[in-house]
C-alpha atoms as a PDB file:
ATOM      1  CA  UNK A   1      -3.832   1.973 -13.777  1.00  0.00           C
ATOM      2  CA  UNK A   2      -3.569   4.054 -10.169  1.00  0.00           C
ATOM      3  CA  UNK A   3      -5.143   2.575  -6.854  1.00  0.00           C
ATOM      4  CA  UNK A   4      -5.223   4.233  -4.098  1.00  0.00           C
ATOM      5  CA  UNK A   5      -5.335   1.998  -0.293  1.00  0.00           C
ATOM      6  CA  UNK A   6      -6.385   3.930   2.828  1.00  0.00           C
ATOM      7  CA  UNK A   7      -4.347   1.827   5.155  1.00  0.00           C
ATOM      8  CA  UNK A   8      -4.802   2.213   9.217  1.00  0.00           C
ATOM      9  CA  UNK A   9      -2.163   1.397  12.011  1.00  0.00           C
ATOM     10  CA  UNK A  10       1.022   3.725  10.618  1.00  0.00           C
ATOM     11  CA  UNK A  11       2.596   6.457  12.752  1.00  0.00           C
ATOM     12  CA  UNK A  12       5.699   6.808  11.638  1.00  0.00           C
ATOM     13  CA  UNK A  13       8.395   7.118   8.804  1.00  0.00           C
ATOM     14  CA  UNK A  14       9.092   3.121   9.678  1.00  0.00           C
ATOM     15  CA  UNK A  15       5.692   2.507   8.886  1.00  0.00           C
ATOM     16  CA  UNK A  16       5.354   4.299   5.741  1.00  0.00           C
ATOM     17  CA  UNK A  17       8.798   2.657   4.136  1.00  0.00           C
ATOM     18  CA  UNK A  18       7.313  -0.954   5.600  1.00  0.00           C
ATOM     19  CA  UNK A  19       4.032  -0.508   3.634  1.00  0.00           C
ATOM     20  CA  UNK A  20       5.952   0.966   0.594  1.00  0.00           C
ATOM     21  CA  UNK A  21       8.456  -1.730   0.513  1.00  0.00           C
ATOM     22  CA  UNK A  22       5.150  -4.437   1.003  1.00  0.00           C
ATOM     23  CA  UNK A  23       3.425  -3.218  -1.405  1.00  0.00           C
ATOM     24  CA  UNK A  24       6.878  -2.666  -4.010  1.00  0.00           C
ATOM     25  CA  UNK A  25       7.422  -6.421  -3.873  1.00  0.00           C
ATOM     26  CA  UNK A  26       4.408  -7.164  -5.597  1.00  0.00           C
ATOM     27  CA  UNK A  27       4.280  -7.982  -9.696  1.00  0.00           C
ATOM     28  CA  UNK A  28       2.298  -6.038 -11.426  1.00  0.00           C
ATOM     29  CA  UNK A  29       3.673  -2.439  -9.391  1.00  0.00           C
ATOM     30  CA  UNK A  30       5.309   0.368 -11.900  1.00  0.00           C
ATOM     31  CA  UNK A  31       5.425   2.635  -8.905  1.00  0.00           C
ATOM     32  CA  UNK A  32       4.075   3.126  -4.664  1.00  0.00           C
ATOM     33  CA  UNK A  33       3.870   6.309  -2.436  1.00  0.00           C
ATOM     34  CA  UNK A  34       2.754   6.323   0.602  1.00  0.00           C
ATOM     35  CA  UNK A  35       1.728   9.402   2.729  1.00  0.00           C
ATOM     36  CA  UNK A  36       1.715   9.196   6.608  1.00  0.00           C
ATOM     37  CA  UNK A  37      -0.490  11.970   6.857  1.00  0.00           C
ATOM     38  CA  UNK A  38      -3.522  10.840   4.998  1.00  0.00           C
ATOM     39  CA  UNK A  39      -2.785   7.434   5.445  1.00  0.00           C
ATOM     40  CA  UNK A  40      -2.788   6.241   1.625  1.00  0.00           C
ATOM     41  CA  UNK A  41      -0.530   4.527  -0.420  1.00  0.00           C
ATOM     42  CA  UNK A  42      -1.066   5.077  -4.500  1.00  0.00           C
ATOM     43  CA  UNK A  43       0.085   2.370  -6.167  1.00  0.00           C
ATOM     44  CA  UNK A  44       0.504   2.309 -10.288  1.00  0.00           C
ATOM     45  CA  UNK A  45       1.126  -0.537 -12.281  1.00  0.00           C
ATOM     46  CA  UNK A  46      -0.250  -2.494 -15.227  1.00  0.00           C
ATOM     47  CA  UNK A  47      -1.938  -5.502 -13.276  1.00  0.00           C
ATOM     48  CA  UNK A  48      -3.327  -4.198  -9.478  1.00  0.00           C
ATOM     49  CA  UNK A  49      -4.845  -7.288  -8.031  1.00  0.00           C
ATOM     50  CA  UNK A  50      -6.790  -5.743  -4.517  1.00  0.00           C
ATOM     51  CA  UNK A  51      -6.504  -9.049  -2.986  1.00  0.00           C
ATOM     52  CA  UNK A  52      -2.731  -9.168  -2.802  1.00  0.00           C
ATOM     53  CA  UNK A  53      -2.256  -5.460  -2.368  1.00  0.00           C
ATOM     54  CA  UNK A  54      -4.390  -6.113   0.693  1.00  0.00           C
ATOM     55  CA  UNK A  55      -3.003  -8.967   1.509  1.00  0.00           C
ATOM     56  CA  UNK A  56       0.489  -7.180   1.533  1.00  0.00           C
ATOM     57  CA  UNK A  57      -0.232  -4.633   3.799  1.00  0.00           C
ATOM     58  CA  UNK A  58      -1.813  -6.942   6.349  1.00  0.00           C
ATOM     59  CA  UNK A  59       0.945  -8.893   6.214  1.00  0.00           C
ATOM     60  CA  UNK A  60       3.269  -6.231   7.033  1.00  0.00           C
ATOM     61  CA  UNK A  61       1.196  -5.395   9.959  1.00  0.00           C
ATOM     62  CA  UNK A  62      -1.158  -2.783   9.117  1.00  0.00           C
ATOM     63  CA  UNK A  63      -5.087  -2.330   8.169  1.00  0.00           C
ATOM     64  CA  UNK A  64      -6.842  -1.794   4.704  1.00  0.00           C
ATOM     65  CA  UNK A  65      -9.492   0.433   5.306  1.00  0.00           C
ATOM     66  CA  UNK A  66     -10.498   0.665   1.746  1.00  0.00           C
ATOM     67  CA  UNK A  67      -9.086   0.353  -2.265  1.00  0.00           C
ATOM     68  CA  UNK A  68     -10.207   2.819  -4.702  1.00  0.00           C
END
């Protein structure tokens, strides 16, 4: 399964390795990449609960615009 989060508030290489490592830490995650320029992270894994995806990311610091 493949999700992808269009997540507000990064501007830098910090940023991008904060909501990868977030988002990492969850169960369920095979594999995250985030791209600073279009401001998504795809996640893959076998179980991608939204809620603590979001969740993650907000807790890092940073907005979830949407999950597709």
């Amino acid at each position: 399964m493949k999700k992808t989060l269009s997540v507000e508030g990064m501007s830098c290489n910090h940023c991008v390795n904060h909501v990868k490592n977030a988002l990492a830490d969850l169960s369920g995650i095979a594999s995250v990449m985030v791209d600073l320029a279009t401001k998504t992270a795809v996640v893959e894994g076998e179980s991608l609960d939204d809620a603590a995806m979001r969740a993650a990311v907000i807790d890092a610091g940073y907005e979830v615009v949407s999950i597709a």
